[in-house]
PDB file of N, CA and C in Angstrom:
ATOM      1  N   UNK A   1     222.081  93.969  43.250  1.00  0.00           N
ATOM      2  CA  UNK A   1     222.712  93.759  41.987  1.00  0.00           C
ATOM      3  C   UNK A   1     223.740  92.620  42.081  1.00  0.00           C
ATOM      4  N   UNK A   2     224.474  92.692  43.447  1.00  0.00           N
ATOM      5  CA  UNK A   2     225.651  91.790  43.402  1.00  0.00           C
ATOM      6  C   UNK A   2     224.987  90.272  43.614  1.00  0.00           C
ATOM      7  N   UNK A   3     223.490  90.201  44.597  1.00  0.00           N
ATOM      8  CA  UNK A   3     222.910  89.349  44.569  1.00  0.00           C
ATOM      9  C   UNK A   3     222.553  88.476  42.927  1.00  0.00           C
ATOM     10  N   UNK A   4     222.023  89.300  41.938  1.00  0.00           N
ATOM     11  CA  UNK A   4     221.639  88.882  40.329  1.00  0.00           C
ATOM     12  C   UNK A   4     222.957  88.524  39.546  1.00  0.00           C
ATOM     13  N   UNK A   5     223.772  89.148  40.182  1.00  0.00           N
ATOM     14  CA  UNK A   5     225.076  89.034  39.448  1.00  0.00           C
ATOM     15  C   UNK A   5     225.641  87.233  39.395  1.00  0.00           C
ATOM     16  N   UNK A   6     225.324  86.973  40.999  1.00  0.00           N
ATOM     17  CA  UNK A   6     226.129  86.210  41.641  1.00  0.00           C
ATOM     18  C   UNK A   6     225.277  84.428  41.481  1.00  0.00           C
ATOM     19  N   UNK A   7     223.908  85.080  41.177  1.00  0.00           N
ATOM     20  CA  UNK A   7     223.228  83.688  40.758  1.00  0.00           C
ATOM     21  C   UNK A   7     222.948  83.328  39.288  1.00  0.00           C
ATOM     22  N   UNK A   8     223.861  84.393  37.866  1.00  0.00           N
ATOM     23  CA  UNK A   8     223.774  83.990  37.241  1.00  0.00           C
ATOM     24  C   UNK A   8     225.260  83.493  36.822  1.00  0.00           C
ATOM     25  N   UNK A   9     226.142  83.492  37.606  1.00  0.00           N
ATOM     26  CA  UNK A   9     227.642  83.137  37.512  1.00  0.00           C
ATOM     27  C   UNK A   9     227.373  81.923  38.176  1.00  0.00           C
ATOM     28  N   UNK A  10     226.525  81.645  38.912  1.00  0.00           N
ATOM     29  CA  UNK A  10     226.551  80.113  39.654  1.00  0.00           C
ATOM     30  C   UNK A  10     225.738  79.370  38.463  1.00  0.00           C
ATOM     31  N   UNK A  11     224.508  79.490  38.323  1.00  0.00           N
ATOM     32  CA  UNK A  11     224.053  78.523  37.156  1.00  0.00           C
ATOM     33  C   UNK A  11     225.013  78.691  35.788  1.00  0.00           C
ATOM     34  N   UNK A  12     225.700  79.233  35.701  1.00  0.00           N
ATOM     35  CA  UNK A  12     226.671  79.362  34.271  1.00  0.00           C
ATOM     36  C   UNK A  12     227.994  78.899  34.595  1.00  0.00           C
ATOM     37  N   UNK A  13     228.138  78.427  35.810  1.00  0.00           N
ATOM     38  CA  UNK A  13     229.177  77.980  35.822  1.00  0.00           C
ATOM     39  C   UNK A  13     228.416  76.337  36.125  1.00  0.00           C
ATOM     40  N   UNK A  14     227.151  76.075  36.748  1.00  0.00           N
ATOM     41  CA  UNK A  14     226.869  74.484  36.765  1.00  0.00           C
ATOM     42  C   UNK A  14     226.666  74.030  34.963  1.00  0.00           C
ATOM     43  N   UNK A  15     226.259  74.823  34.653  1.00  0.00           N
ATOM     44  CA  UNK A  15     226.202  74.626  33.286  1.00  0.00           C
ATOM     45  C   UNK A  15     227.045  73.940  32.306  1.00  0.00           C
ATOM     46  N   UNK A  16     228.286  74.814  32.619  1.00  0.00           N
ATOM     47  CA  UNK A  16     229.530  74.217  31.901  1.00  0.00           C
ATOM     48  C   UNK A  16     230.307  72.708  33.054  1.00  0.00           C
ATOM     49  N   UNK A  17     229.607  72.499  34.139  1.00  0.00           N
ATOM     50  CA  UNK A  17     230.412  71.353  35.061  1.00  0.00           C
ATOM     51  C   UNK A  17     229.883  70.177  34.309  1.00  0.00           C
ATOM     52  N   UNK A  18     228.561  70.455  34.335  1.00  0.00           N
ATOM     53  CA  UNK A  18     227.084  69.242  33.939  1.00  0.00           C
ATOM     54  C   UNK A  18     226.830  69.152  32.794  1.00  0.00           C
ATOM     55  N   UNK A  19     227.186  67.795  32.080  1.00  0.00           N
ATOM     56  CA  UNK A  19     226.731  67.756  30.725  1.00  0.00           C
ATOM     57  C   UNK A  19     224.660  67.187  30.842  1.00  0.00           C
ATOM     58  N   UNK A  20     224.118  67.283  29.695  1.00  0.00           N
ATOM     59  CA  UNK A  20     222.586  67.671  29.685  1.00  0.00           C
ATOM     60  C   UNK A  20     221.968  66.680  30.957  1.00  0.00           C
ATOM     61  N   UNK A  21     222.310  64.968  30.274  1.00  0.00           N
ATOM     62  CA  UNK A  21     221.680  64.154  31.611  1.00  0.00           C
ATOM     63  C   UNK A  21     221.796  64.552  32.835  1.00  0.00           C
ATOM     64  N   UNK A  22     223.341  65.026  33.219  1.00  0.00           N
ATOM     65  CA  UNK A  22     223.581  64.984  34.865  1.00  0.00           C
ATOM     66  C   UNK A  22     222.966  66.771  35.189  1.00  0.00           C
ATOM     67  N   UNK A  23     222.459  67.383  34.169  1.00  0.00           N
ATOM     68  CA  UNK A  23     221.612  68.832  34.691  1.00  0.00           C
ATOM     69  C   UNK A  23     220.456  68.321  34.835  1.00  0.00           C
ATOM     70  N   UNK A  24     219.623  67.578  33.548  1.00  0.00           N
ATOM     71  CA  UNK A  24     218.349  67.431  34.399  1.00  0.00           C
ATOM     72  C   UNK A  24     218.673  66.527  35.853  1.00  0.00           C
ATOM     73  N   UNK A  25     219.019  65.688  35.979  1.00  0.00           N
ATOM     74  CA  UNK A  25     218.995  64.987  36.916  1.00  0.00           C
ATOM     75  C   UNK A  25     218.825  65.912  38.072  1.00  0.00           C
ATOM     76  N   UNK A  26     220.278  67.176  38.279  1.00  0.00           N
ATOM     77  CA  UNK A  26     220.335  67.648  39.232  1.00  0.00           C
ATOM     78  C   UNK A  26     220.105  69.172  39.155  1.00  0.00           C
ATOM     79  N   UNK A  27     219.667  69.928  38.813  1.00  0.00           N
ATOM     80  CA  UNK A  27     219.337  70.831  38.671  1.00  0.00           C
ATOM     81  C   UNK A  27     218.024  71.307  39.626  1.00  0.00           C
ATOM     82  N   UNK A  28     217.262  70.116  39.337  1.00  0.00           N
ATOM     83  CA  UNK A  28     215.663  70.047  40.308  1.00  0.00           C
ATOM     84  C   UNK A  28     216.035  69.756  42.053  1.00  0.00           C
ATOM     85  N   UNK A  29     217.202  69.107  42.020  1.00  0.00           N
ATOM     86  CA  UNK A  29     217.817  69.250  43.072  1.00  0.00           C
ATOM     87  C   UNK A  29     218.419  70.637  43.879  1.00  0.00           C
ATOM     88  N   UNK A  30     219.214  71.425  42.589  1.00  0.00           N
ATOM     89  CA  UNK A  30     219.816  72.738  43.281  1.00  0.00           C
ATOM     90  C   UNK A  30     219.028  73.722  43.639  1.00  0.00           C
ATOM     91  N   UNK A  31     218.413  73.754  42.889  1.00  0.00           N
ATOM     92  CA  UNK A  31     217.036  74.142  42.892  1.00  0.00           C
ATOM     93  C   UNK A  31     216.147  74.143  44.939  1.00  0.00           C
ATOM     94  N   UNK A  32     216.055  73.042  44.570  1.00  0.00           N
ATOM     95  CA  UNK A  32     215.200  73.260  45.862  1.00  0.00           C
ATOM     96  C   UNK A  32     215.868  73.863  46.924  1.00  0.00           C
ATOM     97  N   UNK A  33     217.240  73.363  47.109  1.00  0.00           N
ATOM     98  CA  UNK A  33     217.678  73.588  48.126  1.00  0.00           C
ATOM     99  C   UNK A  33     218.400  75.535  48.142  1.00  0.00           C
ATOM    100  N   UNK A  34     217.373  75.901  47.205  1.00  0.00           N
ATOM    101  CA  UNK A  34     218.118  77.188  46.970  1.00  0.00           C
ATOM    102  C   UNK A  34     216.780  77.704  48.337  1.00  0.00           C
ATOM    103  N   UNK A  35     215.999  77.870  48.280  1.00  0.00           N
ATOM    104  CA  UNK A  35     214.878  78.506  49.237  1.00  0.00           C
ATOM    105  C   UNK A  35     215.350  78.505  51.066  1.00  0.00           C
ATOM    106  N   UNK A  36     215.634  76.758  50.827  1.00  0.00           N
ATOM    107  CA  UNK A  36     216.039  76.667  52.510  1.00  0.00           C
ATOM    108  C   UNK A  36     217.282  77.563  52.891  1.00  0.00           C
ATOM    109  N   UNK A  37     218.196  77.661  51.989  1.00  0.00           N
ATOM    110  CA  UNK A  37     219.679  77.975  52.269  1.00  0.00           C
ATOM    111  C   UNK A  37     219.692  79.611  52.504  1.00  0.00           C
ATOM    112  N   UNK A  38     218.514  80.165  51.362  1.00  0.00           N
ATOM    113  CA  UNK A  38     218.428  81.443  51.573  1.00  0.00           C
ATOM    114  C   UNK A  38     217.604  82.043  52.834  1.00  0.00           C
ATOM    115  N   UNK A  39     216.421  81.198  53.376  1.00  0.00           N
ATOM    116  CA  UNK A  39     215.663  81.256  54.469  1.00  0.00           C
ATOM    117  C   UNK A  39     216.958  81.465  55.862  1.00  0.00           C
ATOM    118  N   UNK A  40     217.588  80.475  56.033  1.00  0.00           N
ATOM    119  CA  UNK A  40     218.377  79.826  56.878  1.00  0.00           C
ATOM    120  C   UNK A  40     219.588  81.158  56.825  1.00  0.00           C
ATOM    121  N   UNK A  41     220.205  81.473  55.744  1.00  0.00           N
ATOM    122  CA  UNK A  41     220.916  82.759  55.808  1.00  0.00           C
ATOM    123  C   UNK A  41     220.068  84.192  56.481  1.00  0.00           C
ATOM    124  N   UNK A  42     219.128  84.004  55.792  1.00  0.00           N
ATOM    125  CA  UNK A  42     218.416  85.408  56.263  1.00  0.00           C
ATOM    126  C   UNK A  42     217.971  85.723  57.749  1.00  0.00           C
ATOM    127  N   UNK A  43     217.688  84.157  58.308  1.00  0.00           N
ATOM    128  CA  UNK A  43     217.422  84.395  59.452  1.00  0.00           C
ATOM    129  C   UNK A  43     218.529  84.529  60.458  1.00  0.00           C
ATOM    130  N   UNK A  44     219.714  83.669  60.214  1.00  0.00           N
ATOM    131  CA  UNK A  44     221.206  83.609  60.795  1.00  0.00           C
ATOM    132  C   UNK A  44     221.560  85.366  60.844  1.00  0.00           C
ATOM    133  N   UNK A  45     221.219  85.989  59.498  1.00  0.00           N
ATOM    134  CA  UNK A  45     222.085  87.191  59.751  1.00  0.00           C
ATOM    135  C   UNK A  45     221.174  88.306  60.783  1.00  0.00           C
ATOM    136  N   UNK A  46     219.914  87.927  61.023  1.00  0.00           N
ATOM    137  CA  UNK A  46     218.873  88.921  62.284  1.00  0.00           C
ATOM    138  C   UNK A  46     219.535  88.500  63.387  1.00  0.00           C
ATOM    139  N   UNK A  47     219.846  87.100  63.481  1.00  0.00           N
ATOM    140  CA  UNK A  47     219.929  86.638  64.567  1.00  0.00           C
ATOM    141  C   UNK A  47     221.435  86.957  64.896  1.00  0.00           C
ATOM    142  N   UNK A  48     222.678  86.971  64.173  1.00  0.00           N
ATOM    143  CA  UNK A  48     223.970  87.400  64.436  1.00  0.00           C
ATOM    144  C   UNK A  48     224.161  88.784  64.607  1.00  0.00           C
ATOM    145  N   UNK A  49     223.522  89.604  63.635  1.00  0.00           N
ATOM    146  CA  UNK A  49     223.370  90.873  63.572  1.00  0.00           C
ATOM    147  C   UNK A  49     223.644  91.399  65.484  1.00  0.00           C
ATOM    148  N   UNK A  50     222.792  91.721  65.928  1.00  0.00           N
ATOM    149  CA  UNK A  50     222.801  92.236  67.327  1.00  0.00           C
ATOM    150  C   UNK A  50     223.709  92.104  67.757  1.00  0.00           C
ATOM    151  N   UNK A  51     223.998  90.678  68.121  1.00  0.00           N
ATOM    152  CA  UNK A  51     225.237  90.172  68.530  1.00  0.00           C
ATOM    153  C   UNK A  51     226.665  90.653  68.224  1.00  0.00           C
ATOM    154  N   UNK A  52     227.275  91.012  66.907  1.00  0.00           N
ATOM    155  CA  UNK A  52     228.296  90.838  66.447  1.00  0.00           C
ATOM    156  C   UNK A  52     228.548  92.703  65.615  1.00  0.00           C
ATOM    157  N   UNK A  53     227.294  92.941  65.464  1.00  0.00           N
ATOM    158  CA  UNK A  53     227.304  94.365  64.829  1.00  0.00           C
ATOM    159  C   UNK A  53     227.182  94.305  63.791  1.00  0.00           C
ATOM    160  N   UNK A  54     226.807  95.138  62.806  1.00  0.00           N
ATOM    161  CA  UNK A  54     226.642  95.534  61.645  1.00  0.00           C
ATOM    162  C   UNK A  54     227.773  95.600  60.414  1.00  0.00           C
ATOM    163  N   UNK A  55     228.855  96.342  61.200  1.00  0.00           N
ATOM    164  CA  UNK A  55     230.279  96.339  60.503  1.00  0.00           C
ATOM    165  C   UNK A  55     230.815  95.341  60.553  1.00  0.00           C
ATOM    166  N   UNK A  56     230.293  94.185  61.394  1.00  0.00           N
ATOM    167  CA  UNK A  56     231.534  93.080  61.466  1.00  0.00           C
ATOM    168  C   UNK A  56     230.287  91.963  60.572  1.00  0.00           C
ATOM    169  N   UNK A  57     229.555  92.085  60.194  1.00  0.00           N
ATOM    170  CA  UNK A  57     228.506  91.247  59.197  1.00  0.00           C
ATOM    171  C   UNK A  57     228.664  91.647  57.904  1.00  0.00           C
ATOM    172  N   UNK A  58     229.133  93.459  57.829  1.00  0.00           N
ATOM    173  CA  UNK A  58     229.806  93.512  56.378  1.00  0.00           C
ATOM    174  C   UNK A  58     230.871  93.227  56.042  1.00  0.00           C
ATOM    175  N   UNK A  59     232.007  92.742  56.809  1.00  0.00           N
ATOM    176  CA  UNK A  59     233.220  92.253  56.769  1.00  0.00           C
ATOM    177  C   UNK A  59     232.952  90.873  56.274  1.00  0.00           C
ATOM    178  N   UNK A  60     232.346  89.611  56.981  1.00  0.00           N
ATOM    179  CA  UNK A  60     232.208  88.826  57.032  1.00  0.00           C
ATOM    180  C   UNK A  60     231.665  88.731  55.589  1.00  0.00           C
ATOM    181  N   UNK A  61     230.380  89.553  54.649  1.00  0.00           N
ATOM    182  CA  UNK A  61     230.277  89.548  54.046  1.00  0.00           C
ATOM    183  C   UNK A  61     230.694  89.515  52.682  1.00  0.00           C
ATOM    184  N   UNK A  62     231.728  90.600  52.792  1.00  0.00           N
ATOM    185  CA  UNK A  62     232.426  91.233  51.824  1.00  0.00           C
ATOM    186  C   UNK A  62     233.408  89.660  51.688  1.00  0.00           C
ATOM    187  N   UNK A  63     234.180  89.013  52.920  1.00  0.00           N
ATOM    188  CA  UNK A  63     234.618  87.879  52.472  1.00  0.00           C
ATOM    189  C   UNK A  63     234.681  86.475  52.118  1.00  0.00           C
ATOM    190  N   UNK A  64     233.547  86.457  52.389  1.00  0.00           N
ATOM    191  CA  UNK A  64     232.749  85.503  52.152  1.00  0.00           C
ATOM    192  C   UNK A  64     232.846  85.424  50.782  1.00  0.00           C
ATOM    193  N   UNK A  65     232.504  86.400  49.745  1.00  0.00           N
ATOM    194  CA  UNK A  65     231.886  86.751  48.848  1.00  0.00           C
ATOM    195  C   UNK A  65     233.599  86.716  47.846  1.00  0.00           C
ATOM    196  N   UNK A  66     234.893  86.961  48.223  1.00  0.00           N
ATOM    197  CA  UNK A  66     235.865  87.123  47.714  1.00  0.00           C
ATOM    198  C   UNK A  66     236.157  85.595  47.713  1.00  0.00           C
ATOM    199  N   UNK A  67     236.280  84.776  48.800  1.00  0.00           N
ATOM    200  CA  UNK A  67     236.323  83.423  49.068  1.00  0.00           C
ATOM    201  C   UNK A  67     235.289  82.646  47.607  1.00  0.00           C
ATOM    202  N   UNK A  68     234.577  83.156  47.692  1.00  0.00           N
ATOM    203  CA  UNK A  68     233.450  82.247  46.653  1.00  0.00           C
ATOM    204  C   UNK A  68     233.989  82.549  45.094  1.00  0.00           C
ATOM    205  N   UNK A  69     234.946  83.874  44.896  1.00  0.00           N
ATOM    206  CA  UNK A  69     235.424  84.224  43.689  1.00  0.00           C
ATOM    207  C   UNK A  69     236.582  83.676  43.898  1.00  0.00           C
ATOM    208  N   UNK A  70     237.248  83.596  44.663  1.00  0.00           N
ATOM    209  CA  UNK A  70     238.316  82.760  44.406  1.00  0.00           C
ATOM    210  C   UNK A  70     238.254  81.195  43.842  1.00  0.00           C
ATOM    211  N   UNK A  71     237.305  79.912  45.002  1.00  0.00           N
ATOM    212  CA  UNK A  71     236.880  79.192  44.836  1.00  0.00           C
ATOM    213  C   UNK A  71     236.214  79.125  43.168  1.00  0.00           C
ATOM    214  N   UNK A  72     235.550  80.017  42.882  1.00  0.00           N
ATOM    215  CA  UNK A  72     234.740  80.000  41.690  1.00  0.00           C
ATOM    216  C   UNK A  72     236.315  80.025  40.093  1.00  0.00           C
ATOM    217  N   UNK A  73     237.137  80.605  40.106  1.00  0.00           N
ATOM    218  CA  UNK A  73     238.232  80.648  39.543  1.00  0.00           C
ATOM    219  C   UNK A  73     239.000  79.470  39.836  1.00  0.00           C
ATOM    220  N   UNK A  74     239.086  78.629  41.150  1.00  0.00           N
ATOM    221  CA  UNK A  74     239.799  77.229  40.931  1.00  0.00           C
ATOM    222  C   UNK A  74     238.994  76.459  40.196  1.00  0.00           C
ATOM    223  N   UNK A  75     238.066  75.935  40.379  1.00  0.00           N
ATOM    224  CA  UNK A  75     236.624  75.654  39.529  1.00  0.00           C
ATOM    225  C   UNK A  75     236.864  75.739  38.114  1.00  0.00           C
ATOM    226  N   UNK A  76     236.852  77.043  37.853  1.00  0.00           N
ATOM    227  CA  UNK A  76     236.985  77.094  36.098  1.00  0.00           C
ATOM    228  C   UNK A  76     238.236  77.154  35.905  1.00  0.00           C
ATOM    229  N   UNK A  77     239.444  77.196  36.491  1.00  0.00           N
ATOM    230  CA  UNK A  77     240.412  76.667  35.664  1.00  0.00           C
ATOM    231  C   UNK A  77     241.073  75.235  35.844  1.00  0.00           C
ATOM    232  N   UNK A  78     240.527  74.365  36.796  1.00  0.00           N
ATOM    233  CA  UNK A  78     240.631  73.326  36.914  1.00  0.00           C
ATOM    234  C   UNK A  78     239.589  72.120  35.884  1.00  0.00           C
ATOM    235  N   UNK A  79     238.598  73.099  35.511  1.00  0.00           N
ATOM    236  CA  UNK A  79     237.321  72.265  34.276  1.00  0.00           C
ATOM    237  C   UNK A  79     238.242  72.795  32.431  1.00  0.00           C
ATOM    238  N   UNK A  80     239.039  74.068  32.750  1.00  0.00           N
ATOM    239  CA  UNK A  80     239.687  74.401  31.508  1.00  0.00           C
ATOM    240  C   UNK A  80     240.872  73.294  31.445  1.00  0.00           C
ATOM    241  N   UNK A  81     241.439  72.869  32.489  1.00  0.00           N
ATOM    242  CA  UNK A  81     242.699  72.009  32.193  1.00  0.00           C
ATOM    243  C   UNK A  81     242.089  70.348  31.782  1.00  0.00           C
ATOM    244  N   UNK A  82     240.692  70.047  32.079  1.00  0.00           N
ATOM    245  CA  UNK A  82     240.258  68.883  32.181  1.00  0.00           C
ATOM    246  C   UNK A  82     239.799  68.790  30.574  1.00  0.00           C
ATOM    247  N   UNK A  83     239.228  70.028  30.212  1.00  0.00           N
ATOM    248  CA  UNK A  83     238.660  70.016  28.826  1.00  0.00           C
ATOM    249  C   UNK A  83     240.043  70.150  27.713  1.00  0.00           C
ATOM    250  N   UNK A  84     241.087  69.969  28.441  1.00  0.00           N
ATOM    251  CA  UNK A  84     242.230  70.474  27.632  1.00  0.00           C
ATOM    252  C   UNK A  84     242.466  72.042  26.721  1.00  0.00           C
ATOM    253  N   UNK A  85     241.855  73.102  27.473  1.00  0.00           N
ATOM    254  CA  UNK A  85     242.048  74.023  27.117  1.00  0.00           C
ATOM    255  C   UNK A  85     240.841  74.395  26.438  1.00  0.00           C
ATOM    256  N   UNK A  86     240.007  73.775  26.095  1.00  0.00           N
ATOM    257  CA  UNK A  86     238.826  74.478  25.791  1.00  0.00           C
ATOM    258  C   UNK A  86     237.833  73.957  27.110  1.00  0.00           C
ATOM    259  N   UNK A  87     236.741  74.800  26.729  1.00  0.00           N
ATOM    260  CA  UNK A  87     235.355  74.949  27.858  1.00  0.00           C
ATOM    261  C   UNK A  87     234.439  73.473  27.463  1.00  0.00           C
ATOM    262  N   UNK A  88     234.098  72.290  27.632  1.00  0.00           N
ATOM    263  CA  UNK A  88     233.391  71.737  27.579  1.00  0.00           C
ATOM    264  C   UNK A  88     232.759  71.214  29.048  1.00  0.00           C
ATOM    265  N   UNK A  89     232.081  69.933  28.681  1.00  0.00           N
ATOM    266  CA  UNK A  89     231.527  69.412  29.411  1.00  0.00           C
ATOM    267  C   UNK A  89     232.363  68.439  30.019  1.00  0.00           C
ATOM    268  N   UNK A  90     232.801  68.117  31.416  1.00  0.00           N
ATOM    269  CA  UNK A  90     233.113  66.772  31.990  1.00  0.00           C
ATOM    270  C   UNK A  90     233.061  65.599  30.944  1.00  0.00           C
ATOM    271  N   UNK A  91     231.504  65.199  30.670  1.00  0.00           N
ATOM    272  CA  UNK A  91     230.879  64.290  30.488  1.00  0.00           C
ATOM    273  C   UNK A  91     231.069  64.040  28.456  1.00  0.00           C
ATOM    274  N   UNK A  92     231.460  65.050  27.831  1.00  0.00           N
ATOM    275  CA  UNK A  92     231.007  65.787  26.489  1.00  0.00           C
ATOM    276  C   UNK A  92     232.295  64.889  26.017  1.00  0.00           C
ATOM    277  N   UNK A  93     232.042  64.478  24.790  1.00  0.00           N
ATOM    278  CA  UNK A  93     232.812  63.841  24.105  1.00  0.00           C
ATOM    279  C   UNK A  93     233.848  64.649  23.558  1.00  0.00           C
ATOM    280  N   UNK A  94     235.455  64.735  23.236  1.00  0.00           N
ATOM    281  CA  UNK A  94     235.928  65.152  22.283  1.00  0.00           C
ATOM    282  C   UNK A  94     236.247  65.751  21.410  1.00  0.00           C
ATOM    283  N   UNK A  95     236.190  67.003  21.247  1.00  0.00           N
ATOM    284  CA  UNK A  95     236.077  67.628  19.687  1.00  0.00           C
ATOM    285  C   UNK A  95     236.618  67.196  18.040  1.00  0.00           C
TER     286      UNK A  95
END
Protein backbone atom coordinates (compact mmCIF):
# COMPACT_ATOMS: atom_id res chain seq x y z
CA UNK A 1 0.00 0.00 0.00
CA UNK A 2 2.79 2.34 1.13
CA UNK A 3 4.48 1.22 -2.14
CA UNK A 4 0.95 2.74 -4.39
CA UNK A 5 0.83 5.42 -2.07
CA UNK A 6 4.33 6.56 -2.65
CA UNK A 7 4.33 6.41 -6.59
CA UNK A 8 1.36 8.37 -6.86
CA UNK A 9 2.80 11.31 -4.61
CA UNK A 10 5.94 11.14 -6.86
CA UNK A 11 4.20 11.56 -10.30
CA UNK A 12 1.89 14.32 -8.59
CA UNK A 13 4.39 15.98 -7.35
CA UNK A 14 6.54 15.84 -11.06
CA UNK A 15 3.45 17.06 -12.29
CA UNK A 16 3.17 20.22 -10.54
CA UNK A 17 7.46 20.78 -11.03
CA UNK A 18 6.97 20.24 -15.06
CA UNK A 19 5.01 22.41 -17.08
CA UNK A 20 3.36 20.18 -20.33
CA UNK A 21 6.61 20.50 -22.83
CA UNK A 22 9.26 19.70 -20.14
CA UNK A 23 6.72 16.38 -19.03
CA UNK A 24 6.56 15.08 -22.35
CA UNK A 25 10.05 15.58 -22.89
CA UNK A 26 10.85 13.88 -19.61
CA UNK A 27 8.53 11.77 -18.35
CA UNK A 28 9.56 8.89 -21.08
CA UNK A 29 12.70 9.39 -19.40
CA UNK A 30 11.45 8.75 -15.63
CA UNK A 31 9.85 6.31 -16.77
CA UNK A 32 12.41 4.06 -17.92
CA UNK A 33 14.61 4.42 -15.39
CA UNK A 34 11.86 3.35 -12.99
CA UNK A 35 12.41 -0.69 -13.86
CA UNK A 36 16.32 -0.55 -13.45
CA UNK A 37 16.16 1.32 -10.06
CA UNK A 38 13.52 -1.05 -8.83
CA UNK A 39 15.47 -4.27 -10.21
CA UNK A 40 18.76 -2.87 -8.63
CA UNK A 41 16.85 -2.20 -5.16
CA UNK A 42 15.35 -5.55 -5.07
CA UNK A 43 18.32 -7.27 -5.66
CA UNK A 44 20.60 -4.96 -3.17
CA UNK A 45 18.04 -5.78 -0.43
CA UNK A 46 18.60 -10.15 -0.95
CA UNK A 47 21.90 -9.35 -1.15
CA UNK A 48 22.20 -6.97 2.19
CA UNK A 49 19.55 -8.82 3.84
CA UNK A 50 21.84 -11.82 5.26
CA UNK A 51 24.40 -9.66 5.92
CA UNK A 52 22.93 -6.91 8.02
CA UNK A 53 19.55 -8.67 9.25
CA UNK A 54 16.17 -8.16 8.77
CA UNK A 55 15.53 -5.56 11.61
CA UNK A 56 18.27 -3.44 10.58
CA UNK A 57 16.74 -3.35 6.67
CA UNK A 58 13.48 -2.29 8.39
CA UNK A 59 15.14 0.51 10.08
CA UNK A 60 16.95 1.54 7.16
CA UNK A 61 13.71 1.34 5.54
CA UNK A 62 11.41 3.00 7.63
CA UNK A 63 14.13 5.97 7.13
CA UNK A 64 14.73 6.15 4.16
CA UNK A 65 11.17 6.55 3.56
CA UNK A 66 10.83 9.60 6.35
CA UNK A 67 13.97 11.23 4.57
CA UNK A 68 12.01 11.14 1.16
CA UNK A 69 8.91 12.89 3.14
CA UNK A 70 10.84 15.28 4.40
CA UNK A 71 12.77 16.02 1.13
CA UNK A 72 9.32 15.71 -0.63
CA UNK A 73 7.89 18.80 1.75
CA UNK A 74 11.14 21.01 0.95
CA UNK A 75 10.16 20.42 -2.69
CA UNK A 76 6.64 21.60 -2.32
CA UNK A 77 7.18 24.37 -0.28
CA UNK A 78 10.00 25.69 -2.02
CA UNK A 79 7.71 25.35 -5.72
CA UNK A 80 4.77 27.18 -3.31
CA UNK A 81 7.18 30.17 -2.58
CA UNK A 82 8.32 30.21 -6.38
CA UNK A 83 4.62 30.20 -7.59
CA UNK A 84 4.10 32.97 -5.05
CA UNK A 85 1.79 31.19 -2.96
CA UNK A 86 -0.19 29.43 -5.27
CA UNK A 87 0.59 25.79 -6.91
CA UNK A 88 1.64 26.34 -10.50
CA UNK A 89 4.01 25.42 -12.91
CA UNK A 90 7.84 26.62 -12.89
CA UNK A 91 7.44 27.21 -16.49
CA UNK A 92 3.37 28.49 -16.39
CA UNK A 93 2.76 31.96 -16.97
CA UNK A 94 1.19 34.27 -14.34
CA UNK A 95 -2.23 34.33 -13.24
Amino acid sequence: MIYLLANLEFWGLSATLFDVRQSKRLFGLISAGDVPAKLLGYLSASLFAPVIGIQNMLLIGTISFLLSVLVMNRVMSQQKLHAGGAWRSPGASPA
